[in-house]
Protein backbone atom coordinates (compact mmCIF):
# COMPACT_ATOMS: atom_id res chain seq x y z
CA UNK A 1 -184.57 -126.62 -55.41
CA UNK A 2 -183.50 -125.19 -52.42
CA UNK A 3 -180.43 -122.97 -51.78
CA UNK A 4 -177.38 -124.89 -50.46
CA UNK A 5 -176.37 -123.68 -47.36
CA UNK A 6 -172.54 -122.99 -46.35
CA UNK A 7 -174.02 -122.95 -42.91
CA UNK A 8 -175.55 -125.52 -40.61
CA UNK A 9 -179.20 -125.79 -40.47
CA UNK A 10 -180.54 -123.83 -37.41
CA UNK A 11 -178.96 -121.14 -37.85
CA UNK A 12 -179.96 -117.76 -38.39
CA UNK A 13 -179.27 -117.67 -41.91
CA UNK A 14 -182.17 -120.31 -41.90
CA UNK A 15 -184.72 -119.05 -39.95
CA UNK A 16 -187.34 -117.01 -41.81
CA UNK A 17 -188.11 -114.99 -38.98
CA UNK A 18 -185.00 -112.99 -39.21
CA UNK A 19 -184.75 -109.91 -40.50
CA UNK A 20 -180.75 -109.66 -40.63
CA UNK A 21 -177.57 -110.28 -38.23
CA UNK A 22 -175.31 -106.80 -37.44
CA UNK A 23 -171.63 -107.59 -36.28
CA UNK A 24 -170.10 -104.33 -34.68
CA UNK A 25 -166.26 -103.80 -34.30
CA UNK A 26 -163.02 -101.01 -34.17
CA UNK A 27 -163.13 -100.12 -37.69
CA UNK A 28 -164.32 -97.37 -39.64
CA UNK A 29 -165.66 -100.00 -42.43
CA UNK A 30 -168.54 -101.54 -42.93
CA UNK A 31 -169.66 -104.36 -45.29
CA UNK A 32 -173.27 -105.27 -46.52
CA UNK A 33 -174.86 -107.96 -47.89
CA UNK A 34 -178.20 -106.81 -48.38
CA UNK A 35 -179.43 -109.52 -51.06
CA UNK A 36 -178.03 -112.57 -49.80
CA UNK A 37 -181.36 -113.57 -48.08
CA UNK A 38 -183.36 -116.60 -49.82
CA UNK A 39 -186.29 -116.39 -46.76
CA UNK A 40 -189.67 -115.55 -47.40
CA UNK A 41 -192.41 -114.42 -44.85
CA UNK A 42 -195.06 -117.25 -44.57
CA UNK A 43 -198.15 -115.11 -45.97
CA UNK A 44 -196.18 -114.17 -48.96
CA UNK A 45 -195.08 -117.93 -50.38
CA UNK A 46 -198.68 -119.10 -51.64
CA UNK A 47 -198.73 -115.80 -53.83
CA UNK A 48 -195.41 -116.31 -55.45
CA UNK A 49 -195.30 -117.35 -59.39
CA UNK A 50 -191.91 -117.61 -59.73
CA UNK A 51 -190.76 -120.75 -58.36
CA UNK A 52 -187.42 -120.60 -55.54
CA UNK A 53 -184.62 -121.77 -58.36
CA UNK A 54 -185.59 -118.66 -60.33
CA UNK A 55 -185.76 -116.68 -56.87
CA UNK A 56 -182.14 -118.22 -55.83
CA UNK A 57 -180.84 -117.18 -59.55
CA UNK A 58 -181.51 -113.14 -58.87
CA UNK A 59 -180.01 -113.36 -55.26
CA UNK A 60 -176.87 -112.99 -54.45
CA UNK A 61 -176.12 -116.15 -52.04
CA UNK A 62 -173.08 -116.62 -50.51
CA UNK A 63 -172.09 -112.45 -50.71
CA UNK A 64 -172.64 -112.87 -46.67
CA UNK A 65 -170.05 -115.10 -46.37
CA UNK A 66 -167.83 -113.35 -48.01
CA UNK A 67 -167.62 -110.44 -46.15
CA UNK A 68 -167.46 -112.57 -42.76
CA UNK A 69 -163.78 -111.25 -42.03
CA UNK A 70 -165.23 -107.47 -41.89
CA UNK A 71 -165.58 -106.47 -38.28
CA UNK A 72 -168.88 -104.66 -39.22
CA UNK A 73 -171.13 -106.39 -41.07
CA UNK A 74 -175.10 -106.81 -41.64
CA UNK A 75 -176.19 -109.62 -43.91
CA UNK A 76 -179.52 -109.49 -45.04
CA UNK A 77 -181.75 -112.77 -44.76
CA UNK A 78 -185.13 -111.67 -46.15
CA UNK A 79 -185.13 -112.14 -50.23
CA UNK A 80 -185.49 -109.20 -52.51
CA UNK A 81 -188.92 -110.94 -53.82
CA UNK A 82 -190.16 -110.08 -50.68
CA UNK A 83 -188.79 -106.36 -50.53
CA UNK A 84 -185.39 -105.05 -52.71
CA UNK A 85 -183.38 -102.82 -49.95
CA UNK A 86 -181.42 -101.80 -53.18
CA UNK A 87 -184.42 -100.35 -54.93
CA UNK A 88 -186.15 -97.38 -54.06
CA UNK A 89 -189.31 -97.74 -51.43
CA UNK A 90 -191.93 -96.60 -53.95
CA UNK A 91 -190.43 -99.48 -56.48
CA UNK A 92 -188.84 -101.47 -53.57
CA UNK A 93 -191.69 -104.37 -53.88
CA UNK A 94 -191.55 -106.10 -57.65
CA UNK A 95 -195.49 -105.48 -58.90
CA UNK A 96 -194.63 -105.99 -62.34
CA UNK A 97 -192.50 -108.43 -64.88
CA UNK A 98 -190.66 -104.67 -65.86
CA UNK A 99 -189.36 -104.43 -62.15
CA UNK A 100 -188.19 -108.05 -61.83
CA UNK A 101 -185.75 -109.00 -65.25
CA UNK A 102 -188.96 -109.91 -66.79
CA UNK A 103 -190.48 -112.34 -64.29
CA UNK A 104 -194.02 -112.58 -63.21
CA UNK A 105 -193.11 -112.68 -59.29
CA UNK A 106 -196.87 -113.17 -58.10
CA UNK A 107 -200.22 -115.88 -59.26
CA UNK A 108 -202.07 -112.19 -57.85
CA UNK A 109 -200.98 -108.95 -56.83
CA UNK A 110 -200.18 -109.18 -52.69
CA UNK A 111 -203.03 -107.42 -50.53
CA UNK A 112 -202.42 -104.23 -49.63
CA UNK A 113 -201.25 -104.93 -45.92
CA UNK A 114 -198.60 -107.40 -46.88
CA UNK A 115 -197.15 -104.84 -49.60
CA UNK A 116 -197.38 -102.42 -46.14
CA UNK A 117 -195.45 -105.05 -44.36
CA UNK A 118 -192.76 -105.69 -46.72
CA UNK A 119 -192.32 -101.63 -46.96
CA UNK A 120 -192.12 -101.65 -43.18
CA UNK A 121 -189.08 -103.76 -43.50
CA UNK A 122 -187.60 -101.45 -45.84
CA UNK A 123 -188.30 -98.33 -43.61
CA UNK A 124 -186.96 -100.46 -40.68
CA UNK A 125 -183.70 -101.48 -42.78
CA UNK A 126 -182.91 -97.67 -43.32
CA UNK A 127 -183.50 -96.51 -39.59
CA UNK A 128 -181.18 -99.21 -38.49
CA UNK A 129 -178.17 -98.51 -41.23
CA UNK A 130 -178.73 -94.62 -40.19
CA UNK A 131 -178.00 -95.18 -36.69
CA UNK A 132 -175.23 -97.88 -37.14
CA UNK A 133 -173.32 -95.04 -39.51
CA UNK A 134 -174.05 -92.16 -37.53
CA UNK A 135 -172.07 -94.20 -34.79
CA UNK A 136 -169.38 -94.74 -37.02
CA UNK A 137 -169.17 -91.43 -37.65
CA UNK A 138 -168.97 -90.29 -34.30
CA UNK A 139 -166.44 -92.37 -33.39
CA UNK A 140 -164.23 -92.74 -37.12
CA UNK A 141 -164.84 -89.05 -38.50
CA UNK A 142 -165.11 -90.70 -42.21
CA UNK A 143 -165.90 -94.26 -42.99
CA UNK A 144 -166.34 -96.50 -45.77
CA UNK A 145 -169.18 -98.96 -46.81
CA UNK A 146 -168.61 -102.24 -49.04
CA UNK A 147 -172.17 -102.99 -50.47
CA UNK A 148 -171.65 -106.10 -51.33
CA UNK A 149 -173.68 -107.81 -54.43
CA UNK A 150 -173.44 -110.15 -57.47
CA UNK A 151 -174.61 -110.55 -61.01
CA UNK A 152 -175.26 -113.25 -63.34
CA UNK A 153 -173.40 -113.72 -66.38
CA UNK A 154 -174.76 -117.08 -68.33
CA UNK A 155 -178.49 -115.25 -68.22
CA UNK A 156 -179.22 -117.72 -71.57
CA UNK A 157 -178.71 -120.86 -70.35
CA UNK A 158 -176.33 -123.10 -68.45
CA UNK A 159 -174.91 -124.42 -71.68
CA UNK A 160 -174.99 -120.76 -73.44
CA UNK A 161 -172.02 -118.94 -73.85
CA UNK A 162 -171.09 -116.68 -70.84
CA UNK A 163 -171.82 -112.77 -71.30
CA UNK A 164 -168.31 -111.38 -72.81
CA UNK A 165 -165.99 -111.10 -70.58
CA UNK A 166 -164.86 -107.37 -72.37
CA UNK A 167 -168.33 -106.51 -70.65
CA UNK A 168 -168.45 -108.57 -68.05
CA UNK A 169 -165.35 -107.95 -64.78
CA UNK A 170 -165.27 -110.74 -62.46
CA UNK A 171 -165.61 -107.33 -60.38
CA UNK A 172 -167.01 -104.44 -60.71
CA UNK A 173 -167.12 -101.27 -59.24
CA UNK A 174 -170.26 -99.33 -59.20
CA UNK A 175 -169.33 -95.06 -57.93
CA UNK A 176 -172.57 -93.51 -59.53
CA UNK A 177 -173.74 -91.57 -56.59
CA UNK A 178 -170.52 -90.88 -55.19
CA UNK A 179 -168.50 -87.51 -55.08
CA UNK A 180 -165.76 -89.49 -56.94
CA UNK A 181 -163.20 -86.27 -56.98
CA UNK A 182 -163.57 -86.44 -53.19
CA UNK A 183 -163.16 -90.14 -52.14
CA UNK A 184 -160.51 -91.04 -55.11
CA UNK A 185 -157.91 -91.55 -52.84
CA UNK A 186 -160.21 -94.49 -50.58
CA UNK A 187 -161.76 -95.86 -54.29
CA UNK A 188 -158.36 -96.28 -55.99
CA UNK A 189 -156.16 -97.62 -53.72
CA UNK A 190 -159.09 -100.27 -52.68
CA UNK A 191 -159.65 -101.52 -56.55
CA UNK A 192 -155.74 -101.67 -56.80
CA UNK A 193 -155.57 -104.10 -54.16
CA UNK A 194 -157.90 -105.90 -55.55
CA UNK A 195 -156.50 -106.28 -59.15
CA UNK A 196 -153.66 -107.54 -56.91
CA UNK A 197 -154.87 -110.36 -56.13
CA UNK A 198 -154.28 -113.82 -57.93
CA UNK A 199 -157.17 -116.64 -58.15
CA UNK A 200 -156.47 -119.94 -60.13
CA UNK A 201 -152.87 -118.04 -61.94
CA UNK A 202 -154.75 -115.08 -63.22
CA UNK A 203 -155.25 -111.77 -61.50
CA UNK A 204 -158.55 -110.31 -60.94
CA UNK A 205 -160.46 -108.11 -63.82
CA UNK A 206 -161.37 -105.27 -61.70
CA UNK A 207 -163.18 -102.47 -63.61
CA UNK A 208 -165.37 -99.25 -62.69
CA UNK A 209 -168.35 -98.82 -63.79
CA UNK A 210 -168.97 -101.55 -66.27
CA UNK A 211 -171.57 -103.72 -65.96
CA UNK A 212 -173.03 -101.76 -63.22
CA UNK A 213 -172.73 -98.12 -62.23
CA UNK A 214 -173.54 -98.39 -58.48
CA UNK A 215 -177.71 -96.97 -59.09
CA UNK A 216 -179.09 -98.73 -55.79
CA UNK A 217 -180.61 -96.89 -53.54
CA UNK A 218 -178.26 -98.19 -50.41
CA UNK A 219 -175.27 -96.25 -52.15
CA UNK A 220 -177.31 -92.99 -52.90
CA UNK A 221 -178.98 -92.82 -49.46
CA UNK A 222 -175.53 -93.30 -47.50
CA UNK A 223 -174.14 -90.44 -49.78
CA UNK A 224 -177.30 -88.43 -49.48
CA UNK A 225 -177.24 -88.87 -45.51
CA UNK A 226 -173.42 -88.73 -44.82
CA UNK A 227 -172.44 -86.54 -47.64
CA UNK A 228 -169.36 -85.50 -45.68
CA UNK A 229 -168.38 -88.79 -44.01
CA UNK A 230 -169.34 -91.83 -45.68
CA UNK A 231 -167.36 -93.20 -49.27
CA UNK A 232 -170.29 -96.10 -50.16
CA UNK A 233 -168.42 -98.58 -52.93
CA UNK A 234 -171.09 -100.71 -54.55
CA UNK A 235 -168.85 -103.99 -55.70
CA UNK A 236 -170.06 -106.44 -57.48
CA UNK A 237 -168.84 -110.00 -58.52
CA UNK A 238 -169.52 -111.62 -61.45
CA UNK A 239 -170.41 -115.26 -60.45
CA UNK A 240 -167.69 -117.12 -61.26
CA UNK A 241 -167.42 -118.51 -57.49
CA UNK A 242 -170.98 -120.62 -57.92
CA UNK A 243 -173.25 -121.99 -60.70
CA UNK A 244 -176.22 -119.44 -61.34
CA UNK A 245 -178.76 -122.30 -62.79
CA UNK A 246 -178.14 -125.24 -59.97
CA UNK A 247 -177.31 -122.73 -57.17
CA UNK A 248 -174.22 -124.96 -56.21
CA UNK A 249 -171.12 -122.51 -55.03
CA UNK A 250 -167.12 -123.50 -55.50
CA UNK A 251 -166.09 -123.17 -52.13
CA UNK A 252 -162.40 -122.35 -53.22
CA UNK A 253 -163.52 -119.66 -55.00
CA UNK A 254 -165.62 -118.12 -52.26
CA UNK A 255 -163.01 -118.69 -49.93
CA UNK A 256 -160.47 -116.58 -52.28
CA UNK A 257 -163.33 -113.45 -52.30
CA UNK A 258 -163.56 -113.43 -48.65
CA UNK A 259 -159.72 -113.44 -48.53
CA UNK A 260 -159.43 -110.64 -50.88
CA UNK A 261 -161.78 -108.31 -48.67
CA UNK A 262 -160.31 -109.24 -45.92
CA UNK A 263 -157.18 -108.09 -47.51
CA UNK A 264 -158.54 -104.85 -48.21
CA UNK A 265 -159.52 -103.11 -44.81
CA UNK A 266 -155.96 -102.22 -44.13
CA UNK A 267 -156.25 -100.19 -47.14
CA UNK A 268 -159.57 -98.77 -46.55
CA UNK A 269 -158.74 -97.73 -43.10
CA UNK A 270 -155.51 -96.27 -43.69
CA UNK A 271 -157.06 -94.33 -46.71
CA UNK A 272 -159.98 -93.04 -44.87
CA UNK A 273 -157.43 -91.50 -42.53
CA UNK A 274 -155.87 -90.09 -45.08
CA UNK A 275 -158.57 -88.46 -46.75
């Protein structure tokens, strides 16, 4: 199975030599999509186990599309079976079933100099995010980051019932890391707007800290780094905009997520001023 594409072939999305794509532009927020890469380097593929349909269903395809309305944006096209950029580096490559929702990820552990490689990338993601927010802090004083992901919710089949919804959001807000007293008045306003929002006569079930709590490592290393400037909102939507066994997306319903960002950056930025 392979993933299908909202994008033409040829494109960067599609070429496995790409690391990621970085959009700059006048605003103090900044949107991620760190997982929705499917690629694999070319010395890695022979050594995976898991086939690319169980690959595709722990991505989170399509989250770079949605944020395509944010003027700065990086959307990550390496797969986290290659290296997680939300993990950790010292866990950051999956060696073991434990690290990887049970799955045996390689036929033989990688050599030593491709797990070196794959950390490389990881050390090489960080240096670049460092340097696009310090700029953004030079320039905004404060500024936000949307880390973008997804999560599955039918993990027992495609004909199982769905995980309940009273534990399941179609978003969720993940503000583990974050000095929540501090950046309240950028976190609220942003989920309100979002609850706002009505897709297919219902509005959205936005909730904090639910199915997620916001653990990753992106989140805690932007508060770490920028404890003073940066609010980092890990935001995560349930996958009701695609089917998690055949991969296929419902392009209405990604087109309603991107508009719903997109409707959120007025907030952000007038918060972040206000803050």
């Amino acid at each position: 199975m392979t993933r299908p594409a909202l994008f033409p072939p040829g494109t960067v999305a599609n070429d496995n030599r790409a690391w990621w794509t970085v959009h700059r532009g006048a605003s103090p927020v900044l949107a991620t999509a760190i997982h929705d890469g499917h690629q694999l380097r070319p010395d890695l593929e022979p050594l995976m186990a898991v086939d690319e349909a169980g690959r595709l269903r722990e991505e989170d395809p399509f989250t770079g599309h949605v944020i395509s309305d944010v003027p700065n944006r990086i959307v990550c096209h390496r797969s986290r079976f290659e290296v997680d950029l939300n993990r950790p580096r010292e866990s950051a490559v999956y060696l073991a079933p434990g690290q990887a929702w049970g799955l045996k990820v390689w036929k033989e552990r990688p050599p030593a100099a491709a797990i070196a490689r794959s950390l490389a990338f990881h050390d090489a993601y960080y240096a670049m995010l460092g340097q696009v927010l310090e700029d953004m802090a030079a320039r905004h004083g404060r500024f936000a980051v949307l880390d973008i992901h997804s999560y599955n919710h039918r993990r027992d089949g495609p004909r199982a019932a769905p995980t309940d919804p009273r534990q399941a959001p179609q978003i969720n807000i993940g503000t583990f890391s974050m000095d929540r007293a501090r950046w309240s008045r950028v976190v609220k306003p942003f989920m309100d707007t979002l609850r706002g929002f009505t897709f297919r006569g219902r509005a959205m079930d936005v909730r904090e800290n639910v199915a997620f709590e916001g653990r990753g490592e992106q989140t805690r290393f932007i508060h770490a780094t920028f404890p003073q400037a940066g609010c980092a909102i890990a935001v995560e939507f349930k996958k009701f905009f695609m089917d998690e066994w055949t991969g296929e997306p419902d392009a209405e319903a990604l087109d309603a997520m991107r508009t719903m960002l997109r409707a959120t950056l007025p907030v952000l930025e007038r918060s972040l001023a206000e803050a």
